[in-house]
C-alpha atoms as a PDB file:
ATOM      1  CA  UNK A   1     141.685 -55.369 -65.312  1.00  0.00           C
ATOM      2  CA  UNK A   2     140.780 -51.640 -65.094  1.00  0.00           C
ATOM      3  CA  UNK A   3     142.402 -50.125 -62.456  1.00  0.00           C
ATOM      4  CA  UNK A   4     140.671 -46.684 -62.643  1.00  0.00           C
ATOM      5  CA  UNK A   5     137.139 -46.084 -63.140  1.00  0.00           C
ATOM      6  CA  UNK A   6     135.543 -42.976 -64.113  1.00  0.00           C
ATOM      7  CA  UNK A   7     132.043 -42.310 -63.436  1.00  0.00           C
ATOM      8  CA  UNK A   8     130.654 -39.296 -64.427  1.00  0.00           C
ATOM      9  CA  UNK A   9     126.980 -38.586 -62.892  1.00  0.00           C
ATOM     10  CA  UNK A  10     124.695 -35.718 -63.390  1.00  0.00           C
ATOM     11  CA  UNK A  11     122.607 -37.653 -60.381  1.00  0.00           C
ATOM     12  CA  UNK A  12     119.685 -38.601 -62.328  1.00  0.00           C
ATOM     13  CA  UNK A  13     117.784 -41.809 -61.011  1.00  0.00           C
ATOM     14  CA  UNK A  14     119.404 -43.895 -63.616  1.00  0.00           C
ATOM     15  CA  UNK A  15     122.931 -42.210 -62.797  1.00  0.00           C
ATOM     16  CA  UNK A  16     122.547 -43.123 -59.167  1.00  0.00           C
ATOM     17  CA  UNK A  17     120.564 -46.689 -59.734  1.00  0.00           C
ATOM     18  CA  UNK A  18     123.509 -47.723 -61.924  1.00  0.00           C
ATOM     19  CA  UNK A  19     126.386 -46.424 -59.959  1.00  0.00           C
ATOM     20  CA  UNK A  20     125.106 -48.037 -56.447  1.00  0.00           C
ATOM     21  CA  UNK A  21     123.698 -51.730 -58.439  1.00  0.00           C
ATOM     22  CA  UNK A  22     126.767 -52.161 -61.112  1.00  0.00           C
ATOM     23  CA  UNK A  23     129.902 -49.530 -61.066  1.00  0.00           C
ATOM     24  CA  UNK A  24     131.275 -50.223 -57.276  1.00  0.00           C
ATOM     25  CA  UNK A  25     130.936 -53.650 -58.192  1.00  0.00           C
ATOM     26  CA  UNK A  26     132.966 -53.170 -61.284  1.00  0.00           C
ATOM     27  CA  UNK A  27     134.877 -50.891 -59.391  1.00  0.00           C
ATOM     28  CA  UNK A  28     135.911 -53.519 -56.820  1.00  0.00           C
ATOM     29  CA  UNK A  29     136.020 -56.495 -59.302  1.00  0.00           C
ATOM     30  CA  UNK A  30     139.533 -54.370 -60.203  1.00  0.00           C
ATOM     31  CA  UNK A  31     140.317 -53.967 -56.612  1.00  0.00           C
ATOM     32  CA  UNK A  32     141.505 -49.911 -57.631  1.00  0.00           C
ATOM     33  CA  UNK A  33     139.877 -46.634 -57.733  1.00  0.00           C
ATOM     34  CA  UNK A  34     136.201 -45.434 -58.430  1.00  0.00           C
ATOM     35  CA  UNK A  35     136.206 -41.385 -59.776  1.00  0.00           C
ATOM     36  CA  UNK A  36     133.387 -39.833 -59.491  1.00  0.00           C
ATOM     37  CA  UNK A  37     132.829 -36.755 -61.597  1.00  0.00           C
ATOM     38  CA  UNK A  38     129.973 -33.880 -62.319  1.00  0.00           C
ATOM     39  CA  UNK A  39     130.250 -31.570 -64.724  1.00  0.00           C
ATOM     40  CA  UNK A  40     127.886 -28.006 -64.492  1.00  0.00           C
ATOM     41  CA  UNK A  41     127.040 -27.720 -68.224  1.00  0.00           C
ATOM     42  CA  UNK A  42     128.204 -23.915 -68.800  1.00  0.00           C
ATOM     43  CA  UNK A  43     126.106 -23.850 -71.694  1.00  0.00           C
ATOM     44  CA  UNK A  44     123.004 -24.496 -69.705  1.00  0.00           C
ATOM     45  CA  UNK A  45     123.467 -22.592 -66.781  1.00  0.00           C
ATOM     46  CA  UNK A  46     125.655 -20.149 -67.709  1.00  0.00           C
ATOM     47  CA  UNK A  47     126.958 -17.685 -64.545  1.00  0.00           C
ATOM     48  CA  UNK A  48     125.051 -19.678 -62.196  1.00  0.00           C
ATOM     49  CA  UNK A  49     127.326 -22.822 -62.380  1.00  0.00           C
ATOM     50  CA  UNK A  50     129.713 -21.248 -60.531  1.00  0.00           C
ATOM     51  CA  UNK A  51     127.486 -20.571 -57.726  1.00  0.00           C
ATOM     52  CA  UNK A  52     126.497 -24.705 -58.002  1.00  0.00           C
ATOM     53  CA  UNK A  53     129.907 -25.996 -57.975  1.00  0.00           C
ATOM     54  CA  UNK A  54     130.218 -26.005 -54.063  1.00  0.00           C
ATOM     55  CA  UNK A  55     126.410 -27.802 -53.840  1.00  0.00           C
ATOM     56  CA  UNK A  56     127.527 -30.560 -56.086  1.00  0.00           C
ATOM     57  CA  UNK A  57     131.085 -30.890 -54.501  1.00  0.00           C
ATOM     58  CA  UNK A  58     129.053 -31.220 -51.181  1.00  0.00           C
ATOM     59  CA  UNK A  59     127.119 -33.517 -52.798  1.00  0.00           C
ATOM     60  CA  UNK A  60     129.326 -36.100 -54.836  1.00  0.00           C
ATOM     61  CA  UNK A  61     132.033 -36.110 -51.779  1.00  0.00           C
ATOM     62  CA  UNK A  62     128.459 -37.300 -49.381  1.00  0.00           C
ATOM     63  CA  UNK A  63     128.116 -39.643 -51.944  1.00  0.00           C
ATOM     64  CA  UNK A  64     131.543 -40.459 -52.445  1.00  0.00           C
ATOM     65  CA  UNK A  65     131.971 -41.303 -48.748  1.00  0.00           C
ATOM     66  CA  UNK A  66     129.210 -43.943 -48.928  1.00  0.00           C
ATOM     67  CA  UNK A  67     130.660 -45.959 -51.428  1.00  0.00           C
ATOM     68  CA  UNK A  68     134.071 -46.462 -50.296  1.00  0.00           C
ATOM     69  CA  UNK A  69     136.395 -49.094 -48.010  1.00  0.00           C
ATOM     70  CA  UNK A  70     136.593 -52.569 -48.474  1.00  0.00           C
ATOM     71  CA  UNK A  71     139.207 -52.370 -50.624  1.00  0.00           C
ATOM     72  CA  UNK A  72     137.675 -49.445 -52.958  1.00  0.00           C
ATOM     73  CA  UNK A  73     139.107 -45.525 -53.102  1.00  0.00           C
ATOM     74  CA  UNK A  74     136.908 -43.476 -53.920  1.00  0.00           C
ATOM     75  CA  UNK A  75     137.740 -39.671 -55.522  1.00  0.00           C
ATOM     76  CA  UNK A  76     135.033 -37.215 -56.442  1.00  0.00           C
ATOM     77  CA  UNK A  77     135.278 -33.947 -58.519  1.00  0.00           C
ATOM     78  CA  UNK A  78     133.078 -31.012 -59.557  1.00  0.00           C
ATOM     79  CA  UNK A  79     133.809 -28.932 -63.095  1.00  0.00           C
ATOM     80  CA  UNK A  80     132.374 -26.473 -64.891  1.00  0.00           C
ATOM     81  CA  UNK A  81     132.317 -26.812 -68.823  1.00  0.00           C
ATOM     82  CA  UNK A  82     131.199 -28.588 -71.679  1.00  0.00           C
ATOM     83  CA  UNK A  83     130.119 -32.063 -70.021  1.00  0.00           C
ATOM     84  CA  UNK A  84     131.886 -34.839 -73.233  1.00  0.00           C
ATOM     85  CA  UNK A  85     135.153 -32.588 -73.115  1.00  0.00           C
ATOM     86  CA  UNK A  86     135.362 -32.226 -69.539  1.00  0.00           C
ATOM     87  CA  UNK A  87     134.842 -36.303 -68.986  1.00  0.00           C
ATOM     88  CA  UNK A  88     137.375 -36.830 -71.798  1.00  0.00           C
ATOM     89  CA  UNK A  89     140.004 -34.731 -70.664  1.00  0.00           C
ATOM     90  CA  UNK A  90     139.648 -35.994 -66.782  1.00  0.00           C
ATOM     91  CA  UNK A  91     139.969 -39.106 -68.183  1.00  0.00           C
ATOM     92  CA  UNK A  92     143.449 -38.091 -69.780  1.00  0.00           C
ATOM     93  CA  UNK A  93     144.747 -36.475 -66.812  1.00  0.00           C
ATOM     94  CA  UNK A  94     143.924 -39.019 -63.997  1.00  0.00           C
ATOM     95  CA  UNK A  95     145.380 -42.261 -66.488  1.00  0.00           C
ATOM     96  CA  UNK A  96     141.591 -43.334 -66.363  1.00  0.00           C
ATOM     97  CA  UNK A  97     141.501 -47.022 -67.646  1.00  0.00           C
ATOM     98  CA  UNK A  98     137.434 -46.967 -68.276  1.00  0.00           C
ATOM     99  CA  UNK A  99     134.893 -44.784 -68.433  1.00  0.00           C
ATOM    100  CA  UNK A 100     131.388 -46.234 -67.736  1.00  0.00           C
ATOM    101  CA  UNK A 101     128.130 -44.663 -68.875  1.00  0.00           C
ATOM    102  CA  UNK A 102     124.017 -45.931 -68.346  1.00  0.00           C
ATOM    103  CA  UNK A 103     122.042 -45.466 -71.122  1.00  0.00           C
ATOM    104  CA  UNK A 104     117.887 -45.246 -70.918  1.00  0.00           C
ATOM    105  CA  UNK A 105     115.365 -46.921 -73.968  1.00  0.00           C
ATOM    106  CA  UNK A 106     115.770 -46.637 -77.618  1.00  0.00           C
ATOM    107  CA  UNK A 107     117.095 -43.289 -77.903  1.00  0.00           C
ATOM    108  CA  UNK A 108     120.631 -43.502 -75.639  1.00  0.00           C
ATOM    109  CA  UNK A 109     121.806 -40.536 -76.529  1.00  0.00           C
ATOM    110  CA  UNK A 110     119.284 -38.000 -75.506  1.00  0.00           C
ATOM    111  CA  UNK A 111     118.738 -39.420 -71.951  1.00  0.00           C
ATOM    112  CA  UNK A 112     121.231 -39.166 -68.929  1.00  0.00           C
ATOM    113  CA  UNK A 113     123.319 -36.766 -70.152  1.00  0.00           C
ATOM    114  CA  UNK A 114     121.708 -33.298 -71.569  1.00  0.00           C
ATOM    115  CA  UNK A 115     121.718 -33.307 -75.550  1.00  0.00           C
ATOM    116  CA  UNK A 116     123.867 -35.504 -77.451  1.00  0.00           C
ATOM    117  CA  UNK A 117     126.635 -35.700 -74.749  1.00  0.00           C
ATOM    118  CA  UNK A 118     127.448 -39.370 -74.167  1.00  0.00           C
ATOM    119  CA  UNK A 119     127.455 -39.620 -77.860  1.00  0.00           C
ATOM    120  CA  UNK A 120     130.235 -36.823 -78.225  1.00  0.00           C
ATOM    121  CA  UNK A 121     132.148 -38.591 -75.312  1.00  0.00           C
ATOM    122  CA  UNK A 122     131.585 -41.737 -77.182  1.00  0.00           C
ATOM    123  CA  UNK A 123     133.544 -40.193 -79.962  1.00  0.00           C
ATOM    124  CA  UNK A 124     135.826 -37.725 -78.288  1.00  0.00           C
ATOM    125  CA  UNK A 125     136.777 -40.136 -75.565  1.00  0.00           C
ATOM    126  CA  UNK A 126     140.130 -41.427 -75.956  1.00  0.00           C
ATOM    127  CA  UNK A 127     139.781 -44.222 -73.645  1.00  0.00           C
ATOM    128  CA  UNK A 128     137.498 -47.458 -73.598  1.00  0.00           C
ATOM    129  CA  UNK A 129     133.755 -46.407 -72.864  1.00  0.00           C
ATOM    130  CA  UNK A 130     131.216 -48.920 -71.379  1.00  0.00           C
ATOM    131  CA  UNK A 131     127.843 -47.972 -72.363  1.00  0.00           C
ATOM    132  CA  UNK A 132     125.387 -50.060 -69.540  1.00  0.00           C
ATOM    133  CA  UNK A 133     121.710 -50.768 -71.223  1.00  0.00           C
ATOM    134  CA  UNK A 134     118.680 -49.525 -68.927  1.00  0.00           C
ATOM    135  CA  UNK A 135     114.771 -49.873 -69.820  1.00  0.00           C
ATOM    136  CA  UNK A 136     112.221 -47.550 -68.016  1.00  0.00           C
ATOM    137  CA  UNK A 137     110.934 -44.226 -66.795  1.00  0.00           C
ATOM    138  CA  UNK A 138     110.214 -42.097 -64.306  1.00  0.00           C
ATOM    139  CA  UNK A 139     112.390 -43.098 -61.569  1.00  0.00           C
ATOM    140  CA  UNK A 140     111.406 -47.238 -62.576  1.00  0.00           C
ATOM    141  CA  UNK A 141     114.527 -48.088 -64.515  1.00  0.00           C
ATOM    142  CA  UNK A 142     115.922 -51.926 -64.983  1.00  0.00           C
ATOM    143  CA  UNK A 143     118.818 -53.134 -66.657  1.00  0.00           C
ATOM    144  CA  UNK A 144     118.628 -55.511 -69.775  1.00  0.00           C
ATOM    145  CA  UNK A 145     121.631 -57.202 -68.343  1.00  0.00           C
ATOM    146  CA  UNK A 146     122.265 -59.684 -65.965  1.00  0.00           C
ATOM    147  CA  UNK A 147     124.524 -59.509 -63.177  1.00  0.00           C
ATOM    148  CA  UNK A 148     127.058 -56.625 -63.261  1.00  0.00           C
ATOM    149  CA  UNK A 149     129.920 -59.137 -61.785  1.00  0.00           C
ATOM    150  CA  UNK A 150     128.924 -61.363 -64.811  1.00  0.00           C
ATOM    151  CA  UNK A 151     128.940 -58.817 -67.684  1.00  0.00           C
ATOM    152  CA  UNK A 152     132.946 -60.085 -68.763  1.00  0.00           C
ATOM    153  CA  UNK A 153     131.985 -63.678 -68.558  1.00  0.00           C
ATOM    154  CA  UNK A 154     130.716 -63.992 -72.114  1.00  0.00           C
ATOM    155  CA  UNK A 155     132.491 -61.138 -74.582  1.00  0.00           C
ATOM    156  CA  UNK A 156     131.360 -60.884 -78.285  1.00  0.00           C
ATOM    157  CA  UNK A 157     134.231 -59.315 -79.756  1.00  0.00           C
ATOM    158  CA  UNK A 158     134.335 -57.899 -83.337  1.00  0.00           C
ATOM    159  CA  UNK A 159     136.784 -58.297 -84.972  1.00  0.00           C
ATOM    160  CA  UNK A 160     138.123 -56.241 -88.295  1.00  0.00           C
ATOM    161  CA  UNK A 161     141.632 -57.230 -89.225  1.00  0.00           C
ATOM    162  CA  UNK A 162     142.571 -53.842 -89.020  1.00  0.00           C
ATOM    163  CA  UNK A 163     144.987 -52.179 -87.131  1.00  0.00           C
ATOM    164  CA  UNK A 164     141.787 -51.469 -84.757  1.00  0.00           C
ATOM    165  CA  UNK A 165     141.573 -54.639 -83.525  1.00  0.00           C
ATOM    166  CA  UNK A 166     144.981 -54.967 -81.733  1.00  0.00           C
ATOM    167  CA  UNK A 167     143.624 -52.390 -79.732  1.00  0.00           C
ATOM    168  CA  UNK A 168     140.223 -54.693 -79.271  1.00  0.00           C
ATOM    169  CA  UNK A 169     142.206 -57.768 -78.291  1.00  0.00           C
ATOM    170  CA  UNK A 170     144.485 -55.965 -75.842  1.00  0.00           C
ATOM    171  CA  UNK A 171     141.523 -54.352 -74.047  1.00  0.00           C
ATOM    172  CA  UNK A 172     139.964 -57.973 -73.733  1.00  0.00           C
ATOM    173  CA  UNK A 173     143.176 -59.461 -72.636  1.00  0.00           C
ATOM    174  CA  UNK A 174     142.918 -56.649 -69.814  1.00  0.00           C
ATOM    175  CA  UNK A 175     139.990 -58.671 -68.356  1.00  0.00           C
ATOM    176  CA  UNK A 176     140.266 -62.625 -69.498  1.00  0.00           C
ATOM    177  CA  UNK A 177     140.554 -63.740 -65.837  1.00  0.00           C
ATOM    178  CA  UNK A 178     136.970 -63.102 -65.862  1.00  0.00           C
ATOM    179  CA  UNK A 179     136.180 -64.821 -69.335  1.00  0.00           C
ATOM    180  CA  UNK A 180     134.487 -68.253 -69.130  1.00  0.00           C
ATOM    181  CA  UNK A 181     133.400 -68.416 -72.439  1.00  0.00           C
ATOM    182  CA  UNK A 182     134.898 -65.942 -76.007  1.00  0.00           C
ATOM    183  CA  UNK A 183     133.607 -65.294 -79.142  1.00  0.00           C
ATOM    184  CA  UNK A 184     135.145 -63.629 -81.946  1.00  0.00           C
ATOM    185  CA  UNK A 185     133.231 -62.402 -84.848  1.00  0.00           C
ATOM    186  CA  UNK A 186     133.899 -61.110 -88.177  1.00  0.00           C
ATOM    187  CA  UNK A 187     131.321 -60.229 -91.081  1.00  0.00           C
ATOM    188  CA  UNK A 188     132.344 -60.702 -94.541  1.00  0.00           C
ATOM    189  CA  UNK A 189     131.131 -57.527 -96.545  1.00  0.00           C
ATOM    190  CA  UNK A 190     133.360 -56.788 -99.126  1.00  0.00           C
ATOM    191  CA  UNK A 191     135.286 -57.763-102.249  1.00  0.00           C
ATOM    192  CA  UNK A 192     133.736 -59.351-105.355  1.00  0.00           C
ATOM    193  CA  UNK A 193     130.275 -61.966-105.349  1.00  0.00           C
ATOM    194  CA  UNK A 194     132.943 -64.607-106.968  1.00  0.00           C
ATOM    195  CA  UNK A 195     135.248 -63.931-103.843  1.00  0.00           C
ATOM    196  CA  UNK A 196     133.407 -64.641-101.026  1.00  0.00           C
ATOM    197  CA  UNK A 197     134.296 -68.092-100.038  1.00  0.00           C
ATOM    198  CA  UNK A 198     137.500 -67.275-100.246  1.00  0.00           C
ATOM    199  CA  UNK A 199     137.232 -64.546 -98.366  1.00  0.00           C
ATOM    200  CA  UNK A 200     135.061 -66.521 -95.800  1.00  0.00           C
ATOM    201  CA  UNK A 201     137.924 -68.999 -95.494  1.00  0.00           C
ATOM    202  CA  UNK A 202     140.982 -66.694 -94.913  1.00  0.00           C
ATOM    203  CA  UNK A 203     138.662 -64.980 -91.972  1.00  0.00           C
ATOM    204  CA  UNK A 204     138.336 -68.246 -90.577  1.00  0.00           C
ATOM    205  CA  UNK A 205     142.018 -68.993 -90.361  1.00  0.00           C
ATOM    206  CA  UNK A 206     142.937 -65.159 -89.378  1.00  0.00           C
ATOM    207  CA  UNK A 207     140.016 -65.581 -86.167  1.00  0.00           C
ATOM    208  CA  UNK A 208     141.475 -68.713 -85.316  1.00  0.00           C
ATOM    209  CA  UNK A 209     145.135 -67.264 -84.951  1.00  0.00           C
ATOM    210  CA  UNK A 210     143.300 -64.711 -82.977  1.00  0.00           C
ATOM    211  CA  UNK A 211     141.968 -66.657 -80.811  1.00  0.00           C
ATOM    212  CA  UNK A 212     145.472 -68.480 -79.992  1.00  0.00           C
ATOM    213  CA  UNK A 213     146.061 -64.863 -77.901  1.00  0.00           C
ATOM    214  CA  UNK A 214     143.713 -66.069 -74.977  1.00  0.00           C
ATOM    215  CA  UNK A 215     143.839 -68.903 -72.931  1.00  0.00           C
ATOM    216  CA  UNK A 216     140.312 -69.266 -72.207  1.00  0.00           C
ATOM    217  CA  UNK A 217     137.433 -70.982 -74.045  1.00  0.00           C
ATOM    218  CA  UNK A 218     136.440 -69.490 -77.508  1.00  0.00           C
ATOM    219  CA  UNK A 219     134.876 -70.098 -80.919  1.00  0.00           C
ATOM    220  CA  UNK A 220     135.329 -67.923 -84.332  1.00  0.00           C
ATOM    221  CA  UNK A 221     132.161 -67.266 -86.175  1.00  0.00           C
ATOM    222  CA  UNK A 222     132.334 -65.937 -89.762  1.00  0.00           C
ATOM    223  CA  UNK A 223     129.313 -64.239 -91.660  1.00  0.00           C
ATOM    224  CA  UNK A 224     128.576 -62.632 -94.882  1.00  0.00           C
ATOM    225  CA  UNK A 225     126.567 -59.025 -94.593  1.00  0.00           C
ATOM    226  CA  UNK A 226     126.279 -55.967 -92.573  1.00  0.00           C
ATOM    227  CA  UNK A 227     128.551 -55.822 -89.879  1.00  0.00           C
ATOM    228  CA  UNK A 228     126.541 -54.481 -87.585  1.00  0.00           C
ATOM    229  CA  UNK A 229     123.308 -56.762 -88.481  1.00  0.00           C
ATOM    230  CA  UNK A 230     126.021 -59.535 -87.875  1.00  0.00           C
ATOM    231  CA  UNK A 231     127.157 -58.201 -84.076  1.00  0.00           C
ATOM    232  CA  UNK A 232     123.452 -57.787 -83.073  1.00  0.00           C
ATOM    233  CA  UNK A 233     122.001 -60.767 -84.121  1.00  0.00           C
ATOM    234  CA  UNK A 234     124.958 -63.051 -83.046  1.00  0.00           C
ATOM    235  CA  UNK A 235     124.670 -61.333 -79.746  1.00  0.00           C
ATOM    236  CA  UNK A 236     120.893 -62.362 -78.957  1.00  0.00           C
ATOM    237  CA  UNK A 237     121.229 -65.918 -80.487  1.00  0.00           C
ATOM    238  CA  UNK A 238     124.131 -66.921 -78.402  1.00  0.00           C
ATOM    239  CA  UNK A 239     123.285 -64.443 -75.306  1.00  0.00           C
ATOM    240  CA  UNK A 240     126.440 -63.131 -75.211  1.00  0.00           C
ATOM    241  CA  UNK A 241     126.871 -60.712 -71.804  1.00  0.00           C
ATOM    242  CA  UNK A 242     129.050 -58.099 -73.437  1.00  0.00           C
ATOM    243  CA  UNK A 243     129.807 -56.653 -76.911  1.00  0.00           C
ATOM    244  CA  UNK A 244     133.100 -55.370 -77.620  1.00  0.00           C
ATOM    245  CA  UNK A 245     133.853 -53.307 -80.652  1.00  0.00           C
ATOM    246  CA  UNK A 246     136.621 -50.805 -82.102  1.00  0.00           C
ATOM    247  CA  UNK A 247     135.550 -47.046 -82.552  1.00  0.00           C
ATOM    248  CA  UNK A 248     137.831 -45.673 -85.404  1.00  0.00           C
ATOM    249  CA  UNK A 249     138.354 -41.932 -85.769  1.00  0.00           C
ATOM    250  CA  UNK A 250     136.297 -40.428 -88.209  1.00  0.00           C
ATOM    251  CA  UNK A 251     134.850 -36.814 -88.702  1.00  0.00           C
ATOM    252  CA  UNK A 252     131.659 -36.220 -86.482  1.00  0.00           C
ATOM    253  CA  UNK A 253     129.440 -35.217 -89.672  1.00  0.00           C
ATOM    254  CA  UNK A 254     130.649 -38.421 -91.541  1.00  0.00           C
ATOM    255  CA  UNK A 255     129.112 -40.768 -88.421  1.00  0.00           C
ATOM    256  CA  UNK A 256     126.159 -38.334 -88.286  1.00  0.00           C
ATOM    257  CA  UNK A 257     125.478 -38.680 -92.180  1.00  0.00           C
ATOM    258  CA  UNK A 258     126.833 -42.005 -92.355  1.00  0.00           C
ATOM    259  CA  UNK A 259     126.632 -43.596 -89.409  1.00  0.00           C
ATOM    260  CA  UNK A 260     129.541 -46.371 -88.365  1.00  0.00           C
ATOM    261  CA  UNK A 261     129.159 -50.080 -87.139  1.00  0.00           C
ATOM    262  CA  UNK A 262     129.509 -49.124 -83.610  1.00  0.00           C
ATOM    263  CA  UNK A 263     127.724 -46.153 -83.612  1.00  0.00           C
ATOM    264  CA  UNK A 264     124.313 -48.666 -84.853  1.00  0.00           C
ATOM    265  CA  UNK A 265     125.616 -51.405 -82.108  1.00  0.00           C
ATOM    266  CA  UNK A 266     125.733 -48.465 -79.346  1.00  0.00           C
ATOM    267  CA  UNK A 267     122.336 -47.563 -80.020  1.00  0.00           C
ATOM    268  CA  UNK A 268     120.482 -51.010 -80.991  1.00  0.00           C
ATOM    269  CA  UNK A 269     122.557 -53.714 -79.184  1.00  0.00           C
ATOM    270  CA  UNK A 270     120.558 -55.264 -75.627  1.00  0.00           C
ATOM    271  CA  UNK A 271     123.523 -56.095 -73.696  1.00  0.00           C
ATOM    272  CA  UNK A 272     126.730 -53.846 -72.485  1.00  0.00           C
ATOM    273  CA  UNK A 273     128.794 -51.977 -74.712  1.00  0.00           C
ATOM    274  CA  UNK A 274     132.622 -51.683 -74.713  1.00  0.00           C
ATOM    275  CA  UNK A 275     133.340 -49.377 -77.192  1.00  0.00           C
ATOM    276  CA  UNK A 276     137.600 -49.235 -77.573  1.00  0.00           C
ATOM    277  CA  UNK A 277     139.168 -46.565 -79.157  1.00  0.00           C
ATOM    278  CA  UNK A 278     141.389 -46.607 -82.241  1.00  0.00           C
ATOM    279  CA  UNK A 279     142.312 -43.105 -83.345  1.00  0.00           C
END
């Protein structure tokens, strides 16, 4: 399970909704450490952030204090910098296992965190990211989940073949003690019209030799089109409590111009994200 947690919190409503409702429970599912961290946006505030760092260390170590014992340490820390690089390399240095992040409506990106910040962490972040789905405004927020203890109990996890999705099985591995029920996916969209049965077939018997690597309950689901079309739809229809997917490393103008398969299940998918790094 993940040992470490990093939550960073720029103590917006949603921040501090999710964090109290669904991280210390994640937090203590692992039975390790919570990290709290802020990060002063020098690019916003410029010289003052200096002069706010010992107001928000005040501030996360009061609320640091609150959400600790039974079990749970809690460690809290102020910086000043560019928010995505700062989370990313804190993550690095403290041998964070998961970094959690809420997300608000349609547009996730433009939310919690100021400009396009949880999507640059999404990409610069070098460890897994789980991107929690809120609905609301103005201090009303509500998650499109159901229980945060449950969110692990029903994984969707896409699967490429690739060397990517080693990396997806061994994060899901980390938490099959809380698995009742798995489902591995793969979309057929390549290779020729005349290939596709084929190609349908050999998926089949590569998911099911995936699926020998857990001991719990799973199925293998094939499909022929968009990946990401695939993901979303299979994730309503069989109300799956978690989506797991492999970020590759690609060039931020490619995913801006061309967008990626998780990049369009971050932002469209109704249920949790675990986004797992590859590169």
């Amino acid at each position: 399970m993940f040992r470490r947690i990093l939550y960073p919190t720029d103590f917006s409503d949603v921040s501090l909704q999710a964090l109290r409702e669904c991280v210390v429970e994640l937090a203590r599912l692992g039975a390790g450490e919570l990290h709290l961290l802020h990060v002063i946006d020098i690019t916003v505030v410029d010289f003052e952030a200096f002069e706010l760092e010992e107001v928000y260390k005040q501030r996360i170590e009061e609320l640091g204090e609150k959400l600790g014992g039974d079990g749970l340490t809690v460690k809290t820390e102020v910086r000043v910098g560019i928010p995505f690089t700062e989370i990313a390399e804190y993550a690095q240095e403290k041998k964070i296992d998961l970094i959690v992040i809420p997300s608000v409506g349609e547009n996730i990106w433009r939310r919690m965190f100021m400009g396009s910040t949880a999507s640059n962490l999404a990409r610069a972040a070098k460890k897994p990211v789980l991107i929690l789905k809120y609905v609301g405004e103005g201090g009303n927020y509500r998650p499109t989940f159901g229980e945060c203890g449950e969110i692990f109990k029903k994984p969707l996890v896409a699967i490429d073949f690739s060397k990517c999705s080693l990396r997806v099985v061994q994060a899901v591995k980390g938490f099959e003690e809380f698995i009742d029920e798995l489902l591995l996916l793969h979309s057929v969209d390549y290779g020729r019209v005349k290939d596709i049965e084929n190609n349908i077939e050999i998926a089949k018997r590569n998911l099911e030799k995936t699926l020998k690597a857990f001991k719990v309950k799973g199925e293998a689901e094939v499909f022929v089109g968009t990946a990401s079309s695939a993901i979303l739809g299979t994730a309503i229809a069989r109300k799956a409590s978690l989506v797991v997917i492999g970020k590759k490393g690609r060039s931020f103008l490619k995913d801006l111009i061309l967008g990626s398969t998780a990049e369009r299940v971050m932002r469209d998918a109704r249920v949790p994200v675990l986004l797992v790094p590859c590169g």
